[in-house]
N, C-alpha and C. Protein backbone atom coordinates (compact mmCIF):
# COMPACT_ATOMS: atom_id res chain seq x y z
N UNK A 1 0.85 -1.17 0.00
CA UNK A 1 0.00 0.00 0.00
C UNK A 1 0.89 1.23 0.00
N UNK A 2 0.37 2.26 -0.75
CA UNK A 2 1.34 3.53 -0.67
C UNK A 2 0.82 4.63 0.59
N UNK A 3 1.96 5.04 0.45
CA UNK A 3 1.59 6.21 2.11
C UNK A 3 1.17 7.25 1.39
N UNK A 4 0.08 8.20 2.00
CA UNK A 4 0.14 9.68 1.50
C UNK A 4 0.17 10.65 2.47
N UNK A 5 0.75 11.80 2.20
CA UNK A 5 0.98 12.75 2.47
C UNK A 5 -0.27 12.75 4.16
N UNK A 6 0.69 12.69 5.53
CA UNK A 6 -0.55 12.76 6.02
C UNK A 6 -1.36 14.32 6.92
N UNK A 7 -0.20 14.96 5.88
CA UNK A 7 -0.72 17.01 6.88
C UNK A 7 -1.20 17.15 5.40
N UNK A 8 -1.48 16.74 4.28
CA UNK A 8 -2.68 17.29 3.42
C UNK A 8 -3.92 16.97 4.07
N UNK A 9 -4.79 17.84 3.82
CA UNK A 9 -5.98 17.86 4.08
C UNK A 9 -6.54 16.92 3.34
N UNK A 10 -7.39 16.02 3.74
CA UNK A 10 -8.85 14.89 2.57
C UNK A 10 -7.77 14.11 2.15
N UNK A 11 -6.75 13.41 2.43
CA UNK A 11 -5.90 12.75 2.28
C UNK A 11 -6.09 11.13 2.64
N UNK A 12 -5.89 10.04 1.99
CA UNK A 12 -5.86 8.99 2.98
C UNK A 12 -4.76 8.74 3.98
N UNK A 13 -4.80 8.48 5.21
CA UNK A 13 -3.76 8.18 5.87
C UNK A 13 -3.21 6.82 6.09
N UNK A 14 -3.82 5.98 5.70
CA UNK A 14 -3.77 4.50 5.83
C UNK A 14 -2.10 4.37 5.32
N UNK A 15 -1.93 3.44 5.94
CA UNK A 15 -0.20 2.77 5.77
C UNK A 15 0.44 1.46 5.85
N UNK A 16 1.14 0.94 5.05
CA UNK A 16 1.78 -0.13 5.27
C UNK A 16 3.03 0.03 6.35
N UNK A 17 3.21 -0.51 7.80
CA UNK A 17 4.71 -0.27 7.81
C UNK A 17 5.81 -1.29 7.59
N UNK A 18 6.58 -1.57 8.41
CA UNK A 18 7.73 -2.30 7.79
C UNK A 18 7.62 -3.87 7.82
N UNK A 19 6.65 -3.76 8.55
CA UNK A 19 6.20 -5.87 8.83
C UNK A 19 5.39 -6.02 7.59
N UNK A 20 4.69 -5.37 7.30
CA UNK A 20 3.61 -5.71 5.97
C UNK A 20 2.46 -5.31 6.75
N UNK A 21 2.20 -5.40 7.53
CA UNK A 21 0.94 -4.58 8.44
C UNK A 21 0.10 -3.68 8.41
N UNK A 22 -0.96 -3.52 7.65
CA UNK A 22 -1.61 -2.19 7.55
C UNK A 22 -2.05 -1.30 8.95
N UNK A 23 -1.01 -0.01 8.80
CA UNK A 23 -1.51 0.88 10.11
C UNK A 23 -2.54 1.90 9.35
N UNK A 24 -2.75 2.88 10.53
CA UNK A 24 -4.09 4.21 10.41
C UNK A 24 -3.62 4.83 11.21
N UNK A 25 -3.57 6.32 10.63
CA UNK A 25 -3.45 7.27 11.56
C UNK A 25 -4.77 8.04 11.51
N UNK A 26 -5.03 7.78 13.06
CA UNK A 26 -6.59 8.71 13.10
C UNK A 26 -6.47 10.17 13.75
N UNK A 27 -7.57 10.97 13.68
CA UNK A 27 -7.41 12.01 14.46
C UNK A 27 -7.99 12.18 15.47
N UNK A 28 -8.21 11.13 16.51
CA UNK A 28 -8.75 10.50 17.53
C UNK A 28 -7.57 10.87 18.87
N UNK A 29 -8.01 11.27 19.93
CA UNK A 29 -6.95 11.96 20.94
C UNK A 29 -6.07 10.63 21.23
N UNK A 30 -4.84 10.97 21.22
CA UNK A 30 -3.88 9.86 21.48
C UNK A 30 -3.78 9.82 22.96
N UNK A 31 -3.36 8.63 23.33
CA UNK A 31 -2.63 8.26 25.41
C UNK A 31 -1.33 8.18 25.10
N UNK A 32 -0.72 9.40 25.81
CA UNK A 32 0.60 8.63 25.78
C UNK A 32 0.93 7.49 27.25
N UNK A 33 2.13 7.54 27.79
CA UNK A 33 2.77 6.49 28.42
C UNK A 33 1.92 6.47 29.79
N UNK A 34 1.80 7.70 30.05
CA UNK A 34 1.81 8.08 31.60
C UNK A 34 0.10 7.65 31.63
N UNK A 35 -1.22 7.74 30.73
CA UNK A 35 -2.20 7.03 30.73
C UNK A 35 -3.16 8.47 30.53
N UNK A 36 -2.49 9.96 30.38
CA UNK A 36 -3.64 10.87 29.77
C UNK A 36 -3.42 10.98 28.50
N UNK A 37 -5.16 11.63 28.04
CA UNK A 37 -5.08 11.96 26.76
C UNK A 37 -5.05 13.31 26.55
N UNK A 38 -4.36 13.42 25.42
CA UNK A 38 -4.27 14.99 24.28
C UNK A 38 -4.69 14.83 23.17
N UNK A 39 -5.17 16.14 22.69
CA UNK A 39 -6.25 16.19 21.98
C UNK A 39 -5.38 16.32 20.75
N UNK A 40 -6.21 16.18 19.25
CA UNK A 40 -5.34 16.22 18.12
C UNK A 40 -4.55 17.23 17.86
N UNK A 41 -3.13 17.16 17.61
CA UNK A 41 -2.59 18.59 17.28
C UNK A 41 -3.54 19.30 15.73
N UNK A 42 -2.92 20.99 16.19
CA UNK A 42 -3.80 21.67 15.13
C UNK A 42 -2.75 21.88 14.00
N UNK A 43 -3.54 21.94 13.23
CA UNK A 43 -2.06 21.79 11.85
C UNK A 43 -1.88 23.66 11.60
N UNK A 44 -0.63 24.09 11.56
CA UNK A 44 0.18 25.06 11.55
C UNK A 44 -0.51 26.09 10.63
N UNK A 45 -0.61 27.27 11.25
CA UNK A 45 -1.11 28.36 10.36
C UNK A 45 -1.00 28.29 8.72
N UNK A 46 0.15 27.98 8.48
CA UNK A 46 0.30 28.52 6.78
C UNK A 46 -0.40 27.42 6.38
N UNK A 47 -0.53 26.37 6.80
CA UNK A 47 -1.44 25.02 6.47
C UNK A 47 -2.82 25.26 6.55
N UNK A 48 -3.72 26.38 7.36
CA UNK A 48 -4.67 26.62 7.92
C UNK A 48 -4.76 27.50 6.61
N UNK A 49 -4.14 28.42 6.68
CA UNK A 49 -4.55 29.57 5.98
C UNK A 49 -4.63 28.90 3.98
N UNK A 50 -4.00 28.50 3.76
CA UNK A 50 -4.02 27.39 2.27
C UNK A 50 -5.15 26.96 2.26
N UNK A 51 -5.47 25.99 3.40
CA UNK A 51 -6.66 25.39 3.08
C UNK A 51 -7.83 25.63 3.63
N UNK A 52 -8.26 26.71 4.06
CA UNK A 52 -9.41 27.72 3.78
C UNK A 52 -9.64 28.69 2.56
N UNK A 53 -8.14 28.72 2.38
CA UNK A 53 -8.95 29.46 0.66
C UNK A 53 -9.21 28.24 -0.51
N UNK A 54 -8.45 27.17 -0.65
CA UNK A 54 -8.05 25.93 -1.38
C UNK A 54 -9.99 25.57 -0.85
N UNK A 55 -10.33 25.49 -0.09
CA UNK A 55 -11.69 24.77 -0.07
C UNK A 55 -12.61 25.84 -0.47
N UNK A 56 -12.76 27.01 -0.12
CA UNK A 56 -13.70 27.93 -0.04
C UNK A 56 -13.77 28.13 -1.52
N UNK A 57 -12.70 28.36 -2.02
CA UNK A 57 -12.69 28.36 -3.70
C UNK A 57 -13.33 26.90 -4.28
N UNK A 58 -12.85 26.07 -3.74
CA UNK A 58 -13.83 24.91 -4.68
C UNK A 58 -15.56 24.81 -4.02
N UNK A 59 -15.90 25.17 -3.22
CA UNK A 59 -16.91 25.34 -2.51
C UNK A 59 -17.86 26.40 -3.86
N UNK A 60 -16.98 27.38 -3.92
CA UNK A 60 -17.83 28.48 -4.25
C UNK A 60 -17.87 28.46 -6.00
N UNK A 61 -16.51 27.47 -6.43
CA UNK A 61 -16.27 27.72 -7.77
C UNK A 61 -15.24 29.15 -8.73
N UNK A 62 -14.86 29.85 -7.36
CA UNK A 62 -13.84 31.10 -7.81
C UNK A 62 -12.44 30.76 -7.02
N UNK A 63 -11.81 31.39 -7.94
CA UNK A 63 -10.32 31.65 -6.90
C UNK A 63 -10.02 32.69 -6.14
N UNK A 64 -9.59 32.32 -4.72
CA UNK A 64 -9.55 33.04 -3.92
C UNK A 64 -8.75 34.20 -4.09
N UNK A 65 -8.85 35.24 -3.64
CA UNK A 65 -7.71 36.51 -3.79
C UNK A 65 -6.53 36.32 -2.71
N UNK A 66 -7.08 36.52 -1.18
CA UNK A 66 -6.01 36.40 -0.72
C UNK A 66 -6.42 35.92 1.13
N UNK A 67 -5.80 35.90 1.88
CA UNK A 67 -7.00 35.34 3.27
C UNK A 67 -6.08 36.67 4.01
N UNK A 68 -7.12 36.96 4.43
CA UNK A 68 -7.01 38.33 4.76
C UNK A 68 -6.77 38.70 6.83
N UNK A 69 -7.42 37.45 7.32
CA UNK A 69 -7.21 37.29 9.01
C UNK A 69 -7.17 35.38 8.93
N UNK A 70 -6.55 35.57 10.36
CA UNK A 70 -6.37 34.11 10.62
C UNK A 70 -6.27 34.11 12.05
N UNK A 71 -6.66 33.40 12.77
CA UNK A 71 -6.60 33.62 14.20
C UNK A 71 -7.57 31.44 14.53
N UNK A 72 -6.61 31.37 15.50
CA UNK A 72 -6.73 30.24 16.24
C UNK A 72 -8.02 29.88 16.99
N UNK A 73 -8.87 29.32 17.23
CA UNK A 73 -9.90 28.70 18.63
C UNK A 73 -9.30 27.88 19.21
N UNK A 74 -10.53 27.74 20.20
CA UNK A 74 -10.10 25.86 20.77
C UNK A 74 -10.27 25.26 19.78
N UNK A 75 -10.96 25.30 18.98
CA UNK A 75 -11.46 23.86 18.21
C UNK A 75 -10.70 23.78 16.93
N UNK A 76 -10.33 24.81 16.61
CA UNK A 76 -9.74 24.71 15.13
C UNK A 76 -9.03 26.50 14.89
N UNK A 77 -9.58 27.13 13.91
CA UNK A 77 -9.26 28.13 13.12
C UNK A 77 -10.45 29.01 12.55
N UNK A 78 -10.32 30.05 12.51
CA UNK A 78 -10.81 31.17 12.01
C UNK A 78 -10.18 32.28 10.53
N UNK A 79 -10.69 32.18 9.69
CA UNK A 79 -10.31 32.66 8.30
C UNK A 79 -10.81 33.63 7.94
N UNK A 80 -10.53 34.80 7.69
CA UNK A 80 -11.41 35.93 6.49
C UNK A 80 -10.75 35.70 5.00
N UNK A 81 -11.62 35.00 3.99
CA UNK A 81 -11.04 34.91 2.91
C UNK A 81 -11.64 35.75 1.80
N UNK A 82 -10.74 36.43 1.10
CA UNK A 82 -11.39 37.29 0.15
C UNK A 82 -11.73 36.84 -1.47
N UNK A 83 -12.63 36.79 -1.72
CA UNK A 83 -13.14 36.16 -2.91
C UNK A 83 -13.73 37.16 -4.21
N UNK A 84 -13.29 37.10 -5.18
CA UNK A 84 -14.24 38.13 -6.38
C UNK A 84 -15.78 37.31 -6.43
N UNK A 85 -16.47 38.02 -6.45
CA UNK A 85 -17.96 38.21 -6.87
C UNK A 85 -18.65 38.57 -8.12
N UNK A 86 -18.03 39.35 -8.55
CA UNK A 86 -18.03 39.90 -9.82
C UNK A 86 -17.22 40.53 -10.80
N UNK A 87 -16.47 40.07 -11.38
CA UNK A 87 -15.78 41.08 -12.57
C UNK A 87 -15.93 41.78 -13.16
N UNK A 88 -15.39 43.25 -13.20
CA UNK A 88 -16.22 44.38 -13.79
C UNK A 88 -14.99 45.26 -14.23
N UNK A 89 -14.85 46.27 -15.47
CA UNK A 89 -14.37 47.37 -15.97
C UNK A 89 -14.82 48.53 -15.55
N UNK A 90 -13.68 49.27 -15.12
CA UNK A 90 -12.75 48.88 -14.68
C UNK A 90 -12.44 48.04 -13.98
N UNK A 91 -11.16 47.59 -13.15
CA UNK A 91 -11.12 46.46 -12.34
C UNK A 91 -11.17 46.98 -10.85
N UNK A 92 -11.56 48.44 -10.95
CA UNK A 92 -11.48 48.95 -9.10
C UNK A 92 -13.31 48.94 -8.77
N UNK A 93 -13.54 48.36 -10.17
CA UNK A 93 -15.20 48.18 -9.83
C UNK A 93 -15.85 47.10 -9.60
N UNK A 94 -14.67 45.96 -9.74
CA UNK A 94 -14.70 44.69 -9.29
C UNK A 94 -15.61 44.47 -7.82
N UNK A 95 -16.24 43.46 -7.70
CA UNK A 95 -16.78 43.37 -6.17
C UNK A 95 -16.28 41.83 -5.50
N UNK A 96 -15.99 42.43 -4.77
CA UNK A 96 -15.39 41.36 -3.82
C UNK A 96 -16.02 40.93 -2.59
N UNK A 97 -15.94 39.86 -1.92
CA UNK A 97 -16.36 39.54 -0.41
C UNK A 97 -15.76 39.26 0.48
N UNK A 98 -15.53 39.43 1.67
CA UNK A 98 -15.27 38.88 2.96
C UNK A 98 -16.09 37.60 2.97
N UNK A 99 -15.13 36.60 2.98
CA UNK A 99 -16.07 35.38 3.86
C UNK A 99 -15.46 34.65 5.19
N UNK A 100 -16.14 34.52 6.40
CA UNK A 100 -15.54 33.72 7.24
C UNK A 100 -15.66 32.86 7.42
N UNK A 101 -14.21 31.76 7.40
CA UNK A 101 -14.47 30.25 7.11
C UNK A 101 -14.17 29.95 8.63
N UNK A 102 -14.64 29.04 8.89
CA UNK A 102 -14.74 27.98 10.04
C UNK A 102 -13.71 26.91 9.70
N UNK A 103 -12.35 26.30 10.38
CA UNK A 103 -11.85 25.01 10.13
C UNK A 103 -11.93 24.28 11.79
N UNK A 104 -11.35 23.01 11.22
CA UNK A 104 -11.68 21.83 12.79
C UNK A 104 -9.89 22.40 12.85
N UNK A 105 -9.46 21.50 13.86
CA UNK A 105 -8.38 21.64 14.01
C UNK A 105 -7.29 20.98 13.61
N UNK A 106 -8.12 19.83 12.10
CA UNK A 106 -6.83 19.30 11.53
C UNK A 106 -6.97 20.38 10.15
N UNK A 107 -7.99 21.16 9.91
CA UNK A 107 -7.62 21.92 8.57
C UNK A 107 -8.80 21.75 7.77
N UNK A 108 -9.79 20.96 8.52
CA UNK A 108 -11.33 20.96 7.43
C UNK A 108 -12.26 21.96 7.43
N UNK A 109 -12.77 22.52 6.69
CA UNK A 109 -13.96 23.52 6.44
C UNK A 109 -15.11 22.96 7.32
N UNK A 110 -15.35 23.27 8.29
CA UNK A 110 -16.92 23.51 8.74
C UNK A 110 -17.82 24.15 8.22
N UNK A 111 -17.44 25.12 7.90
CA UNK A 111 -18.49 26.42 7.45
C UNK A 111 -18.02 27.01 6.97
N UNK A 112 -18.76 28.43 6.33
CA UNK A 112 -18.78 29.65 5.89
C UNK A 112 -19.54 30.16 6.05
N UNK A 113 -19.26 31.84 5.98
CA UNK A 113 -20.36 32.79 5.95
C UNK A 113 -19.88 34.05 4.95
N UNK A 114 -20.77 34.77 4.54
CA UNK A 114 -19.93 36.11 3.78
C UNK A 114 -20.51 37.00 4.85
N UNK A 115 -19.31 37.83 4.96
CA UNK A 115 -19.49 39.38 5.99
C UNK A 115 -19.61 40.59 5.43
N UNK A 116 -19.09 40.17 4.11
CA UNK A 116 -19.37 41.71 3.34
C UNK A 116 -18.92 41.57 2.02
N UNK A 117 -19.89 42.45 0.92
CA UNK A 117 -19.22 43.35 -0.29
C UNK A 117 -18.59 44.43 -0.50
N UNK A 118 -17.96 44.61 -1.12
CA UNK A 118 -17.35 45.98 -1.23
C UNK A 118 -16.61 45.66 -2.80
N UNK A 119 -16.36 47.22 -3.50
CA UNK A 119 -15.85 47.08 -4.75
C UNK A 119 -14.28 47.22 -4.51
N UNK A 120 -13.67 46.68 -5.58
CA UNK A 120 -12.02 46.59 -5.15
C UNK A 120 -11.49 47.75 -4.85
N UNK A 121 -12.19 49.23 -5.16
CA UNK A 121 -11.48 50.13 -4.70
C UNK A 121 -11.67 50.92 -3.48
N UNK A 122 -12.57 50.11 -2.75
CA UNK A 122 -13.45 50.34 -1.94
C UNK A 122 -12.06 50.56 -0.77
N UNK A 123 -12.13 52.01 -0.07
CA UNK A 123 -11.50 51.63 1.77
C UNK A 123 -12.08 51.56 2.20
N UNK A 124 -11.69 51.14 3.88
CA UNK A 124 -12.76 50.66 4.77
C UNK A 124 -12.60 52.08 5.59
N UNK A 125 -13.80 52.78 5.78
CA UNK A 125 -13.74 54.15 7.18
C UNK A 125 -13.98 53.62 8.14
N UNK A 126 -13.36 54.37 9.36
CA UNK A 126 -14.18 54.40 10.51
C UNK A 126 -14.28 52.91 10.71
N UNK A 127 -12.79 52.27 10.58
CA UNK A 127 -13.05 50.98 10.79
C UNK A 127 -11.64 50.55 11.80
């Protein structure tokens, strides 16, 4: 059996190791020695931040512009990803959105929401 990649996201993790043995890596809280458990590690910002725009774009069918906040929970991650809405001439008349994505804490999309439009040349006041 071949190994894959197991910090991609939607990945199989299944494995052969060196006996011929098929292992699994789950994301199920591990015990170590001493007999407590810890909870799954969270996979590393730049990993977080990739794959909230990498999903939100196939979700929505556009490519993402750029992820604009990122900030940690308990449970996972928090995203503002910026997405075009509409293409328009000029291009500062473009409309764009705020969306906030929801991830678990290995890097999966829970959710979304959009927080706002605005045109690309749009600043933000009084903000």
């Amino acid at each position: 059996m071949t190994s894959i990649d197991p910090d991609t996201p939607g990945t199989d993790t299944s494995r052969t190791d060196t006996s011929g043995t098929d292992t699994a890596r789950t994301d199920t809280p591990r015990t170590d020695t001493s007999g407590t458990t810890e909870p799954p590690r969270r996979v590393p910002a730049v990993q977080a931040m990739r794959g909230a725009a990498r999903q939100l774009g196939e979700l929505l069918g556009a490519a993402p512009e750029r992820v604009s906040a990122l900030q940690p929970t308990p449970d996972g991650w928090l995203a503002d990803v910026e997405m075009v809405e509409l293409e328009r001439v000029p291009e500062t008349m473009t409309i764009l959105a705020t969306y906030r994505v929801t991830l678990d804490s290995q890097g999966q999309l829970l959710g979304y929401e959009r927080q706002r439009r605005y045109a690309r040349g749009q600043l933000d006041r009084g903000r």
